[in-house]
Protein backbone atom coordinates (compact mmCIF):
# COMPACT_ATOMS: atom_id res chain seq x y z
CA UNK A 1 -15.27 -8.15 2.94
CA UNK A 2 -13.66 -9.44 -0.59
CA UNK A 3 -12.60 -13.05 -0.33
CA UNK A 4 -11.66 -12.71 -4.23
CA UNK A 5 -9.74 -9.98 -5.61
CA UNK A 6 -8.44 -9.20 -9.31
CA UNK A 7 -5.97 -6.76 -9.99
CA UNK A 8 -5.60 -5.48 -13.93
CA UNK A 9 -1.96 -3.75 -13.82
CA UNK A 10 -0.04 -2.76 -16.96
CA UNK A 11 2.93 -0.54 -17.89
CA UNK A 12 1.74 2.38 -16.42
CA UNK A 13 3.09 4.40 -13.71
CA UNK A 14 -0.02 3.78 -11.81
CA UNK A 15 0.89 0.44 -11.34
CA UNK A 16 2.28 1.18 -7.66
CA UNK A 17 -0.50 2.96 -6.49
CA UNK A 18 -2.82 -0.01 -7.23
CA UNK A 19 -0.79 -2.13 -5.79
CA UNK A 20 -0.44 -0.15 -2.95
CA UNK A 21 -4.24 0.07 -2.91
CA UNK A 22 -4.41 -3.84 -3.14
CA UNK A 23 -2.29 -4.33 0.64
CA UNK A 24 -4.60 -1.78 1.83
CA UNK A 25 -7.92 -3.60 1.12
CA UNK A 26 -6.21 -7.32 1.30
CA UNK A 27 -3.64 -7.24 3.98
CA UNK A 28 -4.56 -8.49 7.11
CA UNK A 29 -7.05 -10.78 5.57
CA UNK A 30 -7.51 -13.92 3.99
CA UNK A 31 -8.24 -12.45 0.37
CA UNK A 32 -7.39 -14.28 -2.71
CA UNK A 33 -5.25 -11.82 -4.81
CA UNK A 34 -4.44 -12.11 -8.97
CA UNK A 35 -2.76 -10.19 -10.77
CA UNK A 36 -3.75 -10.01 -14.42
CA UNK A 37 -1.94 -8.48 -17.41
CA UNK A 38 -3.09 -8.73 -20.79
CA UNK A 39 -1.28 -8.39 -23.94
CA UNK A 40 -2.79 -8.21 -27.42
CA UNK A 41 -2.38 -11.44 -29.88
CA UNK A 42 -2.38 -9.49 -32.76
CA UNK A 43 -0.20 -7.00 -34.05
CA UNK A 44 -1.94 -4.84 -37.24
CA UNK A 45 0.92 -5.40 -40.31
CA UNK A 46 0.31 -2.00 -42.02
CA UNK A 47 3.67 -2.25 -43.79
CA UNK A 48 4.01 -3.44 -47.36
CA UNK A 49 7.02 -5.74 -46.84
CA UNK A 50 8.24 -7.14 -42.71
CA UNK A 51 11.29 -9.87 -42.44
CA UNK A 52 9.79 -13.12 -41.65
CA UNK A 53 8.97 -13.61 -37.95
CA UNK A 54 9.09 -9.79 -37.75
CA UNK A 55 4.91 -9.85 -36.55
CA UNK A 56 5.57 -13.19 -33.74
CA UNK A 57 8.98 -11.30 -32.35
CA UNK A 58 7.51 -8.55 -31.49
CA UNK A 59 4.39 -10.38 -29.94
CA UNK A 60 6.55 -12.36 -28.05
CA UNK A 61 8.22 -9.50 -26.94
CA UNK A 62 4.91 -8.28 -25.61
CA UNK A 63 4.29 -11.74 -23.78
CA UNK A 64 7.92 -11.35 -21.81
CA UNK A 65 7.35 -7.54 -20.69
CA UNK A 66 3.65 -8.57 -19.90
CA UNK A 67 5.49 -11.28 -17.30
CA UNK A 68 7.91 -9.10 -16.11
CA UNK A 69 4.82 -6.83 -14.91
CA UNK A 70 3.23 -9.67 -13.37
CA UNK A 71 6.46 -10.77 -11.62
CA UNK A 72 7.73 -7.35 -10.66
CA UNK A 73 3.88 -6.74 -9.02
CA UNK A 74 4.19 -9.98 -7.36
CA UNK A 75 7.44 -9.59 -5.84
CA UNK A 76 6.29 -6.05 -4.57
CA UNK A 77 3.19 -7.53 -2.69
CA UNK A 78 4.74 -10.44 -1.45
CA UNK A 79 7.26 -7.76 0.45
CA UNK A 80 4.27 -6.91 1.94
CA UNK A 81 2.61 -10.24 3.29
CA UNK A 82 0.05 -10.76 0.49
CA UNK A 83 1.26 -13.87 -1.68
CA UNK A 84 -0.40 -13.66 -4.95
CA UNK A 85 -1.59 -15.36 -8.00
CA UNK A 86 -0.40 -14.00 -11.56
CA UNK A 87 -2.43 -14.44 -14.58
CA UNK A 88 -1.27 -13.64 -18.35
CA UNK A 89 -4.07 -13.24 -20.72
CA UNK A 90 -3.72 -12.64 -24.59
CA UNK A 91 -7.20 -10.36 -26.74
CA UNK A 92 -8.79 -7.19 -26.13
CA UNK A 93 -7.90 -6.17 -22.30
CA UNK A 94 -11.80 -5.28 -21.60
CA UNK A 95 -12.92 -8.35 -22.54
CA UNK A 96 -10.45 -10.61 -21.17
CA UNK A 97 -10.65 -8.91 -17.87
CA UNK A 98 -14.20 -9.40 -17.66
CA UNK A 99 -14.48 -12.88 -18.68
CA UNK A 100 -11.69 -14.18 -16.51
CA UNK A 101 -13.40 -12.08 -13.87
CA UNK A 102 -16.52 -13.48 -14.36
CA UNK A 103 -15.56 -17.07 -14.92
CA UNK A 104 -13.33 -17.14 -11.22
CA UNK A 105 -16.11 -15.15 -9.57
CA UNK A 106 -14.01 -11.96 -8.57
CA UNK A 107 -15.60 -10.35 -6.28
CA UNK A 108 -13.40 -6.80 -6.51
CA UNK A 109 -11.61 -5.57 -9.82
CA UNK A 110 -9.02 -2.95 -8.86
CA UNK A 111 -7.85 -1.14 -12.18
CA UNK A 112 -6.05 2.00 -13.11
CA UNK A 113 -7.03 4.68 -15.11
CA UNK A 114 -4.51 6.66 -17.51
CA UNK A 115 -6.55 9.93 -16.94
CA UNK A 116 -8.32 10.08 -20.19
CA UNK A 117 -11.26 12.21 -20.34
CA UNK A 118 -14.13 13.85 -23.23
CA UNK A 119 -13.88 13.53 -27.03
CA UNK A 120 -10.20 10.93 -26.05
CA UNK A 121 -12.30 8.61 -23.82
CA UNK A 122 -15.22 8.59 -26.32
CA UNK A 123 -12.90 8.42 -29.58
CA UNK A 124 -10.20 5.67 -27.99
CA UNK A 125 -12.45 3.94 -25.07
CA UNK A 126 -11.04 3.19 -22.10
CA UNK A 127 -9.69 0.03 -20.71
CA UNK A 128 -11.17 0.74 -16.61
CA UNK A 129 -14.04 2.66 -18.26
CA UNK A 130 -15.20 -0.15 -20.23
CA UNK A 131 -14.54 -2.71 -16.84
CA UNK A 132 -16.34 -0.48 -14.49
CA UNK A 133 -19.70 0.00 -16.73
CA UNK A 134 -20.17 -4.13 -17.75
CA UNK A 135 -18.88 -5.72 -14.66
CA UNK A 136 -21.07 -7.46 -12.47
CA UNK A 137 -18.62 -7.60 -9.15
CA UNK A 138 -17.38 -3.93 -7.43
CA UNK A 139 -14.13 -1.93 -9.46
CA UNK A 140 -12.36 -0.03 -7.98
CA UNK A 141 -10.31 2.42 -10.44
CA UNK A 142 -7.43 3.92 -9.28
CA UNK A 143 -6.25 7.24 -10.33
């Protein structure tokens, strides 16, 4: 049914339950599979005085747990006969999941969600929330 399938996974302990969702929908089939993880490129300095490189350390820090994600996700669905692609994106995780979902022509985004709910997912937004109202393919969000 989906040929194409994304698959937004972060730190969260929800990870294994989408990727247990993803060899449900894609195994025994001939489904593309990427994994995306996005971590910011920015890192607010509200201090009055950080060590040179302080800002870029910890950013880069973000880049190597970001591809530890994607490799630990990869290793766990290639155990299970689905050999996937791994993406690392850098911005605002809404918009870079859209765009890269849009520009490869996804045709299923499966995302977590952390659970937030009321005045939290009004005040802080939500990453699946914001995914599942301005996509144009299917998401699936995984609880």
């Amino acid at each position: 049914m989906f040929d194409k399938i994304m698959v937004a996974i972060d730190k969260s302990e929800i990870t294994n339950k989408l990727l247990n969702a993803t060899v449900e929908i894609a195994q025994n089939k001939q489904a593309q599979v990427t994994l995306v993880n996005v971590s910011q490129d920015y890192v607010s300095n509200g201090m009055t005085y950080v060590p040179e490189n302080f800002l870029e350390d910890i950013l880069n820090e973000m880049e190597k747990e970001s591809l530890e994600q994607l490799h630990q996700a990869k290793s766990k669905l290639k155990s299970a006969g689905i050999n996937p692609e791994t993406v690392h994106l850098k911005g605002d995780p809404a918009h870079e999941l859209l765009n890269y979902a849009r520009d490869t022509e996804q045709q299923l985004i499966i995302i977590g969600s952390r659970g937030l709910r009321g005045i939290k997912e009004m005040m802080l937004g939500s990453v699946s929330h914001k995914v599942s109202q301005l996509s144009s393919c299917p998401v699936l969000i995984v609880h």
